[in-house]
PDB file of N, CA and C in Angstrom:
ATOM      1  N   UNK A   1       0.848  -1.191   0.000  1.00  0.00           N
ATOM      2  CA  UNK A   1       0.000   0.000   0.000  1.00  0.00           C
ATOM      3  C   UNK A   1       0.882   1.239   0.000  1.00  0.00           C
ATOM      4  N   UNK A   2       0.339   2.124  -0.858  1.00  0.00           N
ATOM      5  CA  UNK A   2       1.037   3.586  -0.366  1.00  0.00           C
ATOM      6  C   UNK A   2       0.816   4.485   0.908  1.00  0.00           C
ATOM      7  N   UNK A   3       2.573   4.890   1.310  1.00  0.00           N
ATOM      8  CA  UNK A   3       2.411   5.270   2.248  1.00  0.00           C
ATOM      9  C   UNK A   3       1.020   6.430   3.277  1.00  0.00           C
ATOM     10  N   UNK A   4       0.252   7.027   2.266  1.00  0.00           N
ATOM     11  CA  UNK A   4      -0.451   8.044   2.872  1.00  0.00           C
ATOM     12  C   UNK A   4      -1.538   7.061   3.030  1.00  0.00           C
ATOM     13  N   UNK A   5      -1.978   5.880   2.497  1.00  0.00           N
ATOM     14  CA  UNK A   5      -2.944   5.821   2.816  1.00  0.00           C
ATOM     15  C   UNK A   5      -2.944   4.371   4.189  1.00  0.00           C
ATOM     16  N   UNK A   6      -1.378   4.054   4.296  1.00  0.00           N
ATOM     17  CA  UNK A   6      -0.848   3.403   5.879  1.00  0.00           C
ATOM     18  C   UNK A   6      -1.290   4.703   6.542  1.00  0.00           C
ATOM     19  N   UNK A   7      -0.557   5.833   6.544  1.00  0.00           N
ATOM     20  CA  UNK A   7      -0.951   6.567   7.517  1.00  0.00           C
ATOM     21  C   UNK A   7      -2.469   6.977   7.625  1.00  0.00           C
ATOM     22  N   UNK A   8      -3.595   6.932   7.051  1.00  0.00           N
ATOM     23  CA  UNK A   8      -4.750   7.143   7.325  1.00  0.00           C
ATOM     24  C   UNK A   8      -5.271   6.379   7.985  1.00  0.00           C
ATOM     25  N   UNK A   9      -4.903   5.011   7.331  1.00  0.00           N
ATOM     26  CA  UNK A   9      -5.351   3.594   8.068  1.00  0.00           C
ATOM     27  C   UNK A   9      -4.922   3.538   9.347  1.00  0.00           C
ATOM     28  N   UNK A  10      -3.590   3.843   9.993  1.00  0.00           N
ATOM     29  CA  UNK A  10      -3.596   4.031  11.446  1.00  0.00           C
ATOM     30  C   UNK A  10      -3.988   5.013  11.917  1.00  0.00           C
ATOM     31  N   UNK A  11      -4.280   6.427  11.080  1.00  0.00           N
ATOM     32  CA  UNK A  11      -4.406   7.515  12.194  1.00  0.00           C
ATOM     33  C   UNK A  11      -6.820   7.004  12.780  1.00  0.00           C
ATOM     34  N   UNK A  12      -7.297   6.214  11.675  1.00  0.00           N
ATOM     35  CA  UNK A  12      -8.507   6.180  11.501  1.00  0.00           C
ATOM     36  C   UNK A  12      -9.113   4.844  12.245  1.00  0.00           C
ATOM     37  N   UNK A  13      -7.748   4.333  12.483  1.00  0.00           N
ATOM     38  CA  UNK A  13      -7.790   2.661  13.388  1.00  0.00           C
ATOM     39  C   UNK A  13      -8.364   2.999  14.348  1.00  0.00           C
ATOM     40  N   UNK A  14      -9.495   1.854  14.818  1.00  0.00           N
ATOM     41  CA  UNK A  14     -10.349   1.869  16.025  1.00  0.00           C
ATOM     42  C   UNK A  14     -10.079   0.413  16.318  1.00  0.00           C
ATOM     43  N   UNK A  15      -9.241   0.605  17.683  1.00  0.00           N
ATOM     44  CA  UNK A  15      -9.100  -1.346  18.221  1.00  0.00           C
ATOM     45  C   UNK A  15     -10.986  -1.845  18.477  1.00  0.00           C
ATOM     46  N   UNK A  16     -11.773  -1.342  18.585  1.00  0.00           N
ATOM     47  CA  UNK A  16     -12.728  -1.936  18.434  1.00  0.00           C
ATOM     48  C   UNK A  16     -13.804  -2.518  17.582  1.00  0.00           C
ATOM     49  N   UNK A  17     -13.508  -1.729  16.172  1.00  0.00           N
ATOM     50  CA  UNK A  17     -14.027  -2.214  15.176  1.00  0.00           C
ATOM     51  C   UNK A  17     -13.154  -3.399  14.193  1.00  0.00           C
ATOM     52  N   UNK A  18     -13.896  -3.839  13.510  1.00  0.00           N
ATOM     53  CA  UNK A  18     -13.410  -4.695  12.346  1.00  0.00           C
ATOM     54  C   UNK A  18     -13.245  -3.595  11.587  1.00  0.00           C
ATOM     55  N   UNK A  19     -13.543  -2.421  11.067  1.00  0.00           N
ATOM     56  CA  UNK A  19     -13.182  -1.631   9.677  1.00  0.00           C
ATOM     57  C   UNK A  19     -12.655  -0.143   9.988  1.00  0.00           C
ATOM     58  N   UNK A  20     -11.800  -0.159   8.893  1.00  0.00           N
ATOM     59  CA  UNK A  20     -10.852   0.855   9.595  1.00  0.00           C
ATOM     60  C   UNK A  20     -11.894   2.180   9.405  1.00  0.00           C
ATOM     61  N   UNK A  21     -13.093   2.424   8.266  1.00  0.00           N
ATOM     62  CA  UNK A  21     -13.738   3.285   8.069  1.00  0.00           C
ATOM     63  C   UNK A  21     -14.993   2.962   8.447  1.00  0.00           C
ATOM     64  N   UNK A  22     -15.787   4.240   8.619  1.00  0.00           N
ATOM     65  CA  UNK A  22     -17.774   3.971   9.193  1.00  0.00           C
ATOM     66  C   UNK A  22     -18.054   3.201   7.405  1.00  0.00           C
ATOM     67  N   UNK A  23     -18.886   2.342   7.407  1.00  0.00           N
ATOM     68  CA  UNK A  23     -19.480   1.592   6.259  1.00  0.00           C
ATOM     69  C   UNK A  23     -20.727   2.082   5.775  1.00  0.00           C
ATOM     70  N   UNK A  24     -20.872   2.702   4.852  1.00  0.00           N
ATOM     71  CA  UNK A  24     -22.188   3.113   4.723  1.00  0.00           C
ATOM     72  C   UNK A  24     -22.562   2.890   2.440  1.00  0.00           C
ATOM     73  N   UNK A  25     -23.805   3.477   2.825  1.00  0.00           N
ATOM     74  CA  UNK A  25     -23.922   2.929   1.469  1.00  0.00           C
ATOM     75  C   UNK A  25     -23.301   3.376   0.306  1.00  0.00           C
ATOM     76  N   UNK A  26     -23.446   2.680  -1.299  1.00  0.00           N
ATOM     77  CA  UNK A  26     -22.807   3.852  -2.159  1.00  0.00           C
ATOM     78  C   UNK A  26     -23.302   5.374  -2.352  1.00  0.00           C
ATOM     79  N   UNK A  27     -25.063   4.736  -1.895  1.00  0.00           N
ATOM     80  CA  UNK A  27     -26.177   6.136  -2.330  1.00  0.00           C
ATOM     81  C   UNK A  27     -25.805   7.083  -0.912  1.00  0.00           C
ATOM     82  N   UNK A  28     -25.744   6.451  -0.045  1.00  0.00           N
ATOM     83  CA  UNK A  28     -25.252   7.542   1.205  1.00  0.00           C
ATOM     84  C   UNK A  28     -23.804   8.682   0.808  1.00  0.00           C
ATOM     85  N   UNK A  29     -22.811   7.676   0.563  1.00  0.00           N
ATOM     86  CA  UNK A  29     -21.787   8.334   0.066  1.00  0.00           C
ATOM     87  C   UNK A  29     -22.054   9.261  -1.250  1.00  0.00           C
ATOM     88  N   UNK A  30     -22.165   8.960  -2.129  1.00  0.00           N
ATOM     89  CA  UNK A  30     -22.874   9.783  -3.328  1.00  0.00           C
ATOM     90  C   UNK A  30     -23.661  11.003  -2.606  1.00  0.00           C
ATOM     91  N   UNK A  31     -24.627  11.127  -1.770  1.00  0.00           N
ATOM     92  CA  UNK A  31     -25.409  12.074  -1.476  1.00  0.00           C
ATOM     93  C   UNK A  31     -24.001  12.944  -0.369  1.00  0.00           C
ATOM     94  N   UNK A  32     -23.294  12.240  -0.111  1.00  0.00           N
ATOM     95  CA  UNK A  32     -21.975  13.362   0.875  1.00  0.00           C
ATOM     96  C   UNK A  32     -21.353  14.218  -0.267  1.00  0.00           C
ATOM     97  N   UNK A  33     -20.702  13.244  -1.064  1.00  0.00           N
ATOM     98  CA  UNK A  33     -19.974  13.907  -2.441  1.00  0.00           C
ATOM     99  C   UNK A  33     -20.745  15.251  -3.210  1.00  0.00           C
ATOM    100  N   UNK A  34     -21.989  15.074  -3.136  1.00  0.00           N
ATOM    101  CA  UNK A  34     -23.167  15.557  -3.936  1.00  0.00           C
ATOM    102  C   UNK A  34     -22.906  17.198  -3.136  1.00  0.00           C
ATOM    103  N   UNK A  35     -22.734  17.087  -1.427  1.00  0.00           N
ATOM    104  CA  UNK A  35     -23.153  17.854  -0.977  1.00  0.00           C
ATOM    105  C   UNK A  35     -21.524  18.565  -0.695  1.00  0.00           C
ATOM    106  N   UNK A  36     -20.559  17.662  -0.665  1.00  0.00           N
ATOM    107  CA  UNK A  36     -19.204  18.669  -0.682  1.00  0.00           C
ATOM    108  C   UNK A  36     -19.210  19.188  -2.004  1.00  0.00           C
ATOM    109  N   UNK A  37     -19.492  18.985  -3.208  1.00  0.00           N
ATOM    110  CA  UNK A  37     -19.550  19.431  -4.374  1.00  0.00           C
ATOM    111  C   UNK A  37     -20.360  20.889  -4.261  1.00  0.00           C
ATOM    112  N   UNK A  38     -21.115  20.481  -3.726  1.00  0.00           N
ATOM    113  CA  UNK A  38     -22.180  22.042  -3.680  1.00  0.00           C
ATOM    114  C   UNK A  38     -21.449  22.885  -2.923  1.00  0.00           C
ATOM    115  N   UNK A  39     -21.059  22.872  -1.803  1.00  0.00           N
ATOM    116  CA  UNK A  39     -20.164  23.347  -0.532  1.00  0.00           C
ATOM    117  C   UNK A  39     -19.102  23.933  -1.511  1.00  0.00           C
ATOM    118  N   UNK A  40     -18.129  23.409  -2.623  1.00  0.00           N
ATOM    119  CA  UNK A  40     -16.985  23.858  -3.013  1.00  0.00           C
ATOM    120  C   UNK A  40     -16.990  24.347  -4.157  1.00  0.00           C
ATOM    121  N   UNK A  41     -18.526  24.424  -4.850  1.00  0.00           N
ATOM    122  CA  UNK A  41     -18.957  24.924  -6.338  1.00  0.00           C
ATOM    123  C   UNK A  41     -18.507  24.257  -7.338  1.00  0.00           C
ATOM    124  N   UNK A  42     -18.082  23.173  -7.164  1.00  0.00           N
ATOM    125  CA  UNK A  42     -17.669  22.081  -7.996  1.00  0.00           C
ATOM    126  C   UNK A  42     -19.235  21.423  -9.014  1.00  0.00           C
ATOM    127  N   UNK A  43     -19.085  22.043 -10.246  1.00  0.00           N
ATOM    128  CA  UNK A  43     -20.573  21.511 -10.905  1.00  0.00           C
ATOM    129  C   UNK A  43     -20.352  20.801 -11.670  1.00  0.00           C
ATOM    130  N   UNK A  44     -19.320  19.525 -11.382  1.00  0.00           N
ATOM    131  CA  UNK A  44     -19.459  18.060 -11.966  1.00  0.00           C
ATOM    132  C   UNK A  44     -20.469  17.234 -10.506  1.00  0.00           C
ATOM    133  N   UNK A  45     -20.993  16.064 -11.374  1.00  0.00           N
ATOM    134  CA  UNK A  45     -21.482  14.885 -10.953  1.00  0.00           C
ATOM    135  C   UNK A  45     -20.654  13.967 -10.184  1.00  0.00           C
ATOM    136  N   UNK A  46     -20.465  14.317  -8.485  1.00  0.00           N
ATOM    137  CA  UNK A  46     -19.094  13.374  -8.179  1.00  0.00           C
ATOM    138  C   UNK A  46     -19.879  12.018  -7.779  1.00  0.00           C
ATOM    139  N   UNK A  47     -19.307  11.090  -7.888  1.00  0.00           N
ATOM    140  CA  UNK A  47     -20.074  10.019  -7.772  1.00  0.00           C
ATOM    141  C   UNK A  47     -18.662   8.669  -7.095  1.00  0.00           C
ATOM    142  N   UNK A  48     -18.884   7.625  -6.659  1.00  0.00           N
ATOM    143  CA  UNK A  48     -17.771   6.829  -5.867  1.00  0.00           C
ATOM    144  C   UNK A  48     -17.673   6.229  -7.174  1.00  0.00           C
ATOM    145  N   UNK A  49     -18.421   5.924  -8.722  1.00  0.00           N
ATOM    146  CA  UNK A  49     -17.666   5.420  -9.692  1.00  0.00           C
ATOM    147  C   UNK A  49     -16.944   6.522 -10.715  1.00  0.00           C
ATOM    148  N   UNK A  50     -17.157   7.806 -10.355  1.00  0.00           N
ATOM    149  CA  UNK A  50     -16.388   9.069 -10.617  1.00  0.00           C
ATOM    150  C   UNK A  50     -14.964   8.848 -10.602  1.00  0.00           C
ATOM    151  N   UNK A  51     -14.835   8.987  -8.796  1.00  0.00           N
ATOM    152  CA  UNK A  51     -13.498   8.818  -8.196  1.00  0.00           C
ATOM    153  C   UNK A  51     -12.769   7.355  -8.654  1.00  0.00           C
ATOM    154  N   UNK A  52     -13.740   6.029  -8.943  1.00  0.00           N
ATOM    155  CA  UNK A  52     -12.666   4.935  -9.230  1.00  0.00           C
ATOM    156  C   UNK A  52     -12.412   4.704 -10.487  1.00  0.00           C
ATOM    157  N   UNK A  53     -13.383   6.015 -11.535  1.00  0.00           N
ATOM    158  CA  UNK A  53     -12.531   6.371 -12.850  1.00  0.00           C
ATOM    159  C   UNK A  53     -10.737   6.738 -12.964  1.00  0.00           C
ATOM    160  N   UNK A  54     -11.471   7.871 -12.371  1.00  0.00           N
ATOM    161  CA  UNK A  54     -10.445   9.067 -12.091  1.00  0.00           C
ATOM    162  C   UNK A  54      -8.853   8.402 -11.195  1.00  0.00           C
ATOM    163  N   UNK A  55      -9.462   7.831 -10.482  1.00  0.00           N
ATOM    164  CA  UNK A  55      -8.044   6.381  -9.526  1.00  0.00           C
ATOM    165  C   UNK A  55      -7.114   5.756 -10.876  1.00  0.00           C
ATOM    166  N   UNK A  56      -8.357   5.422 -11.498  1.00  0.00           N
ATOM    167  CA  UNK A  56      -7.890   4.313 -12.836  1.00  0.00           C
ATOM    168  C   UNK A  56      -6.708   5.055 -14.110  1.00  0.00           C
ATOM    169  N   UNK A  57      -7.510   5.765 -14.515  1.00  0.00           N
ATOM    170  CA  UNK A  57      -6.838   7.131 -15.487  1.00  0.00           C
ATOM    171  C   UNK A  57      -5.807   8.178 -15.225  1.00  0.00           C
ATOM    172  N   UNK A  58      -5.902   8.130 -13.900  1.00  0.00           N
ATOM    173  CA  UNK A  58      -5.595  10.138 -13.927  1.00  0.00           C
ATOM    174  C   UNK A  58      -3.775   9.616 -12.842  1.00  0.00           C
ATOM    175  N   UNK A  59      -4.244   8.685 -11.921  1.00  0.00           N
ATOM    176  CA  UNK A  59      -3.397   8.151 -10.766  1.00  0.00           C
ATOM    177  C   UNK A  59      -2.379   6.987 -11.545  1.00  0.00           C
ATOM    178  N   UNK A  60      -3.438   5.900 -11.765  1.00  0.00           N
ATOM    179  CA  UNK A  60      -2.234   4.643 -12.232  1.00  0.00           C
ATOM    180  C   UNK A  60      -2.006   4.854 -13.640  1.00  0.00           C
ATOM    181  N   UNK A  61      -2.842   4.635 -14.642  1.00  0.00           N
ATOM    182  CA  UNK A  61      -2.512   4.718 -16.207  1.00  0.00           C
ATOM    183  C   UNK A  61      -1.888   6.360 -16.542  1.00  0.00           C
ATOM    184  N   UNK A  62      -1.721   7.246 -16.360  1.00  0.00           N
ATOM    185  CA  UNK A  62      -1.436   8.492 -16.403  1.00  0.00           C
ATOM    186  C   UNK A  62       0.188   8.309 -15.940  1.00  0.00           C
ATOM    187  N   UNK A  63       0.232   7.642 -14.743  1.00  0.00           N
ATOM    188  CA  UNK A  63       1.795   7.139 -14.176  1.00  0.00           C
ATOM    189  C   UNK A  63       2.252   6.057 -14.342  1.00  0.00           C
ATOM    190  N   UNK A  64       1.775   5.627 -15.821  1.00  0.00           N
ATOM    191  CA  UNK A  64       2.774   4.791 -16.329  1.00  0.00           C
ATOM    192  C   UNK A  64       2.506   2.924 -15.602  1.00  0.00           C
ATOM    193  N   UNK A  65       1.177   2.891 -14.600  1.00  0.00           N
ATOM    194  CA  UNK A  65       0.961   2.003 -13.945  1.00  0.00           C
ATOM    195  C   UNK A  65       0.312   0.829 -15.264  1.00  0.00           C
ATOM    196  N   UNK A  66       0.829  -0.640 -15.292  1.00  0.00           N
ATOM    197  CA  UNK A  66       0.977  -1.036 -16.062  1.00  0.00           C
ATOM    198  C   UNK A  66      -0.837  -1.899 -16.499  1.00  0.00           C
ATOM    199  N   UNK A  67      -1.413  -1.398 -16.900  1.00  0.00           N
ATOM    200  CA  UNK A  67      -2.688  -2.061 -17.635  1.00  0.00           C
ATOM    201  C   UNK A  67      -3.058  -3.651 -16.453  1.00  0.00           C
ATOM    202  N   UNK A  68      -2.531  -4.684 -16.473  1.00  0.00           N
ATOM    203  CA  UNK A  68      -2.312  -5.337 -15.632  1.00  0.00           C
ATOM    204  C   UNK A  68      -2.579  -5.250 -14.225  1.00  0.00           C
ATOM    205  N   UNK A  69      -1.995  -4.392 -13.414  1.00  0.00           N
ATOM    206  CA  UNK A  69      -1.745  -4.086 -12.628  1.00  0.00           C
ATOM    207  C   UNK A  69      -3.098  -3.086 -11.994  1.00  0.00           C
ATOM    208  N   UNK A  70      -3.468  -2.458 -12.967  1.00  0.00           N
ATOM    209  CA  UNK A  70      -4.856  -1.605 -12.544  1.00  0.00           C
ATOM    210  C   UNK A  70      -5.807  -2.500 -12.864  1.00  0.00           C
ATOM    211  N   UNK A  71      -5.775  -3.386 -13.393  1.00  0.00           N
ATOM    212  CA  UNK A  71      -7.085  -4.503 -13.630  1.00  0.00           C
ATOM    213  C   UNK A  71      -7.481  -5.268 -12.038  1.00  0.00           C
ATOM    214  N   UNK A  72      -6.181  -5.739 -11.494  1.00  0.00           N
ATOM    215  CA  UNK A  72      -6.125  -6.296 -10.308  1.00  0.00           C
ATOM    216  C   UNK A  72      -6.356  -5.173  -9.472  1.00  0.00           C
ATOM    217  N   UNK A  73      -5.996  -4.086  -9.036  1.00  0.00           N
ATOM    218  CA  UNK A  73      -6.359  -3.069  -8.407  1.00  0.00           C
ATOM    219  C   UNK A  73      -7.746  -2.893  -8.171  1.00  0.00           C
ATOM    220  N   UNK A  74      -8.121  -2.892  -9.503  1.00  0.00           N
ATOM    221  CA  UNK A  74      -9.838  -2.548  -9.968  1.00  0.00           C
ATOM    222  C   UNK A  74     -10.521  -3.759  -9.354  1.00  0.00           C
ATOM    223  N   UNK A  75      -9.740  -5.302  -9.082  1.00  0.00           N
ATOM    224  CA  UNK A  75     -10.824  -6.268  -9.463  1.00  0.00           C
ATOM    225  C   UNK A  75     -11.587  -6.817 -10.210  1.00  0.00           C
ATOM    226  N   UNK A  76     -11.020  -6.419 -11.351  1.00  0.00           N
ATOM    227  CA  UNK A  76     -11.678  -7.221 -12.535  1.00  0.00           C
ATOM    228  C   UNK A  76     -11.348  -8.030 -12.325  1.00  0.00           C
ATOM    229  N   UNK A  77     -12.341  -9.088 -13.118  1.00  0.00           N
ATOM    230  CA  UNK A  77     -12.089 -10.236 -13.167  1.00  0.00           C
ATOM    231  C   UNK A  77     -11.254 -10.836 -14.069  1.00  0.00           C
ATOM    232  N   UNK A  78     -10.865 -10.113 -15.606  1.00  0.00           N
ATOM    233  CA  UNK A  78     -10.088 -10.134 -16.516  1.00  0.00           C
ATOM    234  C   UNK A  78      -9.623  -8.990 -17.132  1.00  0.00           C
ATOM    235  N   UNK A  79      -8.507  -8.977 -17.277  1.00  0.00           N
ATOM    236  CA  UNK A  79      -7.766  -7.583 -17.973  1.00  0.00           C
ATOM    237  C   UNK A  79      -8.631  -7.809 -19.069  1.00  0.00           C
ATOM    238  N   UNK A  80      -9.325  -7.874 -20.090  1.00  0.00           N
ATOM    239  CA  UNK A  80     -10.229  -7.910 -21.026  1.00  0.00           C
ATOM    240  C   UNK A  80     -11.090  -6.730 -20.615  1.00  0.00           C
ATOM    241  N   UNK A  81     -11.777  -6.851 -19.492  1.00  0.00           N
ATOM    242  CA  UNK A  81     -13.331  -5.483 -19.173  1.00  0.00           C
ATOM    243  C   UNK A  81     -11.850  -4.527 -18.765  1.00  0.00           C
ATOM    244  N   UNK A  82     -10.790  -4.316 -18.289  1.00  0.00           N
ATOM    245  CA  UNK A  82     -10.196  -3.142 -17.799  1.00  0.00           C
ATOM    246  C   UNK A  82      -9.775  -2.219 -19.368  1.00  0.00           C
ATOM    247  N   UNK A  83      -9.258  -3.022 -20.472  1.00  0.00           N
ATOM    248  CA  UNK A  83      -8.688  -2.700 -21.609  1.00  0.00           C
ATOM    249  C   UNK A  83     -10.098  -2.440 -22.349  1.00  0.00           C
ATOM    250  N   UNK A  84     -11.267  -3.000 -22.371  1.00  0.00           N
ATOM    251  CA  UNK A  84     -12.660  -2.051 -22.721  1.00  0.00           C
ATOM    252  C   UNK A  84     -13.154  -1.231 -22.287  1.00  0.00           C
ATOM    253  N   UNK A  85     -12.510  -0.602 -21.289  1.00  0.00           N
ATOM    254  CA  UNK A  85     -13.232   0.204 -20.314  1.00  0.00           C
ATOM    255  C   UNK A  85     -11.821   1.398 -20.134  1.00  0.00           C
ATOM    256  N   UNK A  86     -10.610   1.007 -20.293  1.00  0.00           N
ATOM    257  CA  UNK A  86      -9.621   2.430 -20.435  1.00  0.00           C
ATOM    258  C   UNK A  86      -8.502   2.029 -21.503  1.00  0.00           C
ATOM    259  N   UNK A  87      -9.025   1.397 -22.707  1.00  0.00           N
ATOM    260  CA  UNK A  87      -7.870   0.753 -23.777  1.00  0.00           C
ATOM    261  C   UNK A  87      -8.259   2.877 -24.488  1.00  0.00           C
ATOM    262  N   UNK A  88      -9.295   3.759 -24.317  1.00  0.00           N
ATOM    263  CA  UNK A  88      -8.856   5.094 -24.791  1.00  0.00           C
ATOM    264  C   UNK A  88      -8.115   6.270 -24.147  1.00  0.00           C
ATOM    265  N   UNK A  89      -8.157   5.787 -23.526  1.00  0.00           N
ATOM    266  CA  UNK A  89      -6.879   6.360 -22.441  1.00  0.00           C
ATOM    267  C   UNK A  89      -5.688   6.125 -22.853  1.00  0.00           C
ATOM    268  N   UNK A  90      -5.081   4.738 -22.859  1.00  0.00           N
ATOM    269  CA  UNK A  90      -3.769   4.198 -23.342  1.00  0.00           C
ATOM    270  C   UNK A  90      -3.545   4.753 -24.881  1.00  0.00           C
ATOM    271  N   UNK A  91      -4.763   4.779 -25.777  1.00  0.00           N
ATOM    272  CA  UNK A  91      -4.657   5.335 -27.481  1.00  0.00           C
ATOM    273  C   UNK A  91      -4.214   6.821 -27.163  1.00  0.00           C
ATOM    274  N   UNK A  92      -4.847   7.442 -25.921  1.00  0.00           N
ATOM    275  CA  UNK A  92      -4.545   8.527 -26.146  1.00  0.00           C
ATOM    276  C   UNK A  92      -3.536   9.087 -25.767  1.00  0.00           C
ATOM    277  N   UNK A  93      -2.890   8.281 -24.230  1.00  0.00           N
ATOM    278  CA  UNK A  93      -1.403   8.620 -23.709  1.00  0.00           C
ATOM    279  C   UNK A  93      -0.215   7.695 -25.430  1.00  0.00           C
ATOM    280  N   UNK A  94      -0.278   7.121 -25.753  1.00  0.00           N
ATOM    281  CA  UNK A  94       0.078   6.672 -27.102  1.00  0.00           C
ATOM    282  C   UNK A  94       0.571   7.911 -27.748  1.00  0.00           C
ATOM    283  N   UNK A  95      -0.070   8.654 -28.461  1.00  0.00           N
ATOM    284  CA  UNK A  95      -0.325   9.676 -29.352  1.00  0.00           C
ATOM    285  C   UNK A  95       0.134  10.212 -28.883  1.00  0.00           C
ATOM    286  N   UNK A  96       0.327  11.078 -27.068  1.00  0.00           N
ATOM    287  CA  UNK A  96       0.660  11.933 -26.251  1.00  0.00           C
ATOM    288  C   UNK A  96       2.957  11.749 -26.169  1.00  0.00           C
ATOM    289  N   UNK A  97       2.729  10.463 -25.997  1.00  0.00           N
ATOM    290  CA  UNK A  97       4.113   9.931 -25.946  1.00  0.00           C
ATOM    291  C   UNK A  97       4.656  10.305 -27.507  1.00  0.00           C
ATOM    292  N   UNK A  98       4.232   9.916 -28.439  1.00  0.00           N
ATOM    293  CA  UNK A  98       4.246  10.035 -29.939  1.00  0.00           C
ATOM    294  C   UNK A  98       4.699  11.815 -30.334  1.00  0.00           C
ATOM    295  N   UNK A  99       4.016  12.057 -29.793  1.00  0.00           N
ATOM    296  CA  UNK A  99       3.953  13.391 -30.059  1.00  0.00           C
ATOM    297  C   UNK A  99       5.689  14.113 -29.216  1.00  0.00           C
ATOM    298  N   UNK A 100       5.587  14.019 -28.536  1.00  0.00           N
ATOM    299  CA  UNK A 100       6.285  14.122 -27.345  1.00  0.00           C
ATOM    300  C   UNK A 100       8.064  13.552 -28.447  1.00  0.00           C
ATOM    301  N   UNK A 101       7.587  12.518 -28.755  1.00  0.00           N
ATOM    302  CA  UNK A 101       9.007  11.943 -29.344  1.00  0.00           C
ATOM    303  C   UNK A 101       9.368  12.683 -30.762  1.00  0.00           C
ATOM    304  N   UNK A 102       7.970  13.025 -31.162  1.00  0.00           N
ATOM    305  CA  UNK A 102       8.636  13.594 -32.708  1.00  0.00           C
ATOM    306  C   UNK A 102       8.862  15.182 -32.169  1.00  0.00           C
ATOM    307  N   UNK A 103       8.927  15.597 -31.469  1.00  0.00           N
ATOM    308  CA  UNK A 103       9.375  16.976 -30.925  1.00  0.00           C
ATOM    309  C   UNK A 103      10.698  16.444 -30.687  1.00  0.00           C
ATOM    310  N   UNK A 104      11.243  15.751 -30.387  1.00  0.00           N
ATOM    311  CA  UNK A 104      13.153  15.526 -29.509  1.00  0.00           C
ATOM    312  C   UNK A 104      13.291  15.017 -30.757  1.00  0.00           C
ATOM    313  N   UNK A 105      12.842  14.613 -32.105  1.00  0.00           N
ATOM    314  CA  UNK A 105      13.367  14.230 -33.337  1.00  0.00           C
ATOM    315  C   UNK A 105      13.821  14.702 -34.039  1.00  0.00           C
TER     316      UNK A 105
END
């Protein structure tokens, strides 16, 4: 695990529970997001499959994290649904790298 999120996990540790966080629903969470969004004038749709876009794209595939590796992250069940679901991402960091190389050419 990365380090910041060891340190959350102990600073959020309760020896009495089984979970390091309160458990609540996706629609509960969604309606928090909904309402820090309003709070910060943020007028996108944040949603908990928002953020495990944005994890997927912006965090691991963006840093070079290897296709593979975010499938298992994600839990897919087969790198197959991860590469249908961000194989335009990779076309587009592609092109981005591409580009990038015929400039130092």
């Amino acid at each position: 695990m990365l380090p910041k999120a060891l340190e959350l996990i102990d600073k959020y540790t309760d020896e009495n529970s089984e979970s390091v966080f309160d458990v609540c629903s996706n629609q509960r969470y969604n309606s928090y997001l909904k309402e820090i969004a309003s709070i910060l004038g943020i007028n996108k749709k944040l949603t908990t499959h928002t953020a495990r876009k944005t994890f997927a794209s912006t965090v691991l595939l963006y840093n070079d994290v290897p296709m593979e590796i975010v499938s298992q992250l994600l839990g897919h069940s087969s790198i197959s649904i991860t590469e249908d679901s961000y194989g335009k991402i990779i076309l587009k960091k592609v092109g981005e790298e591409m580009s990038k190389l015929n400039k130092r050419i």
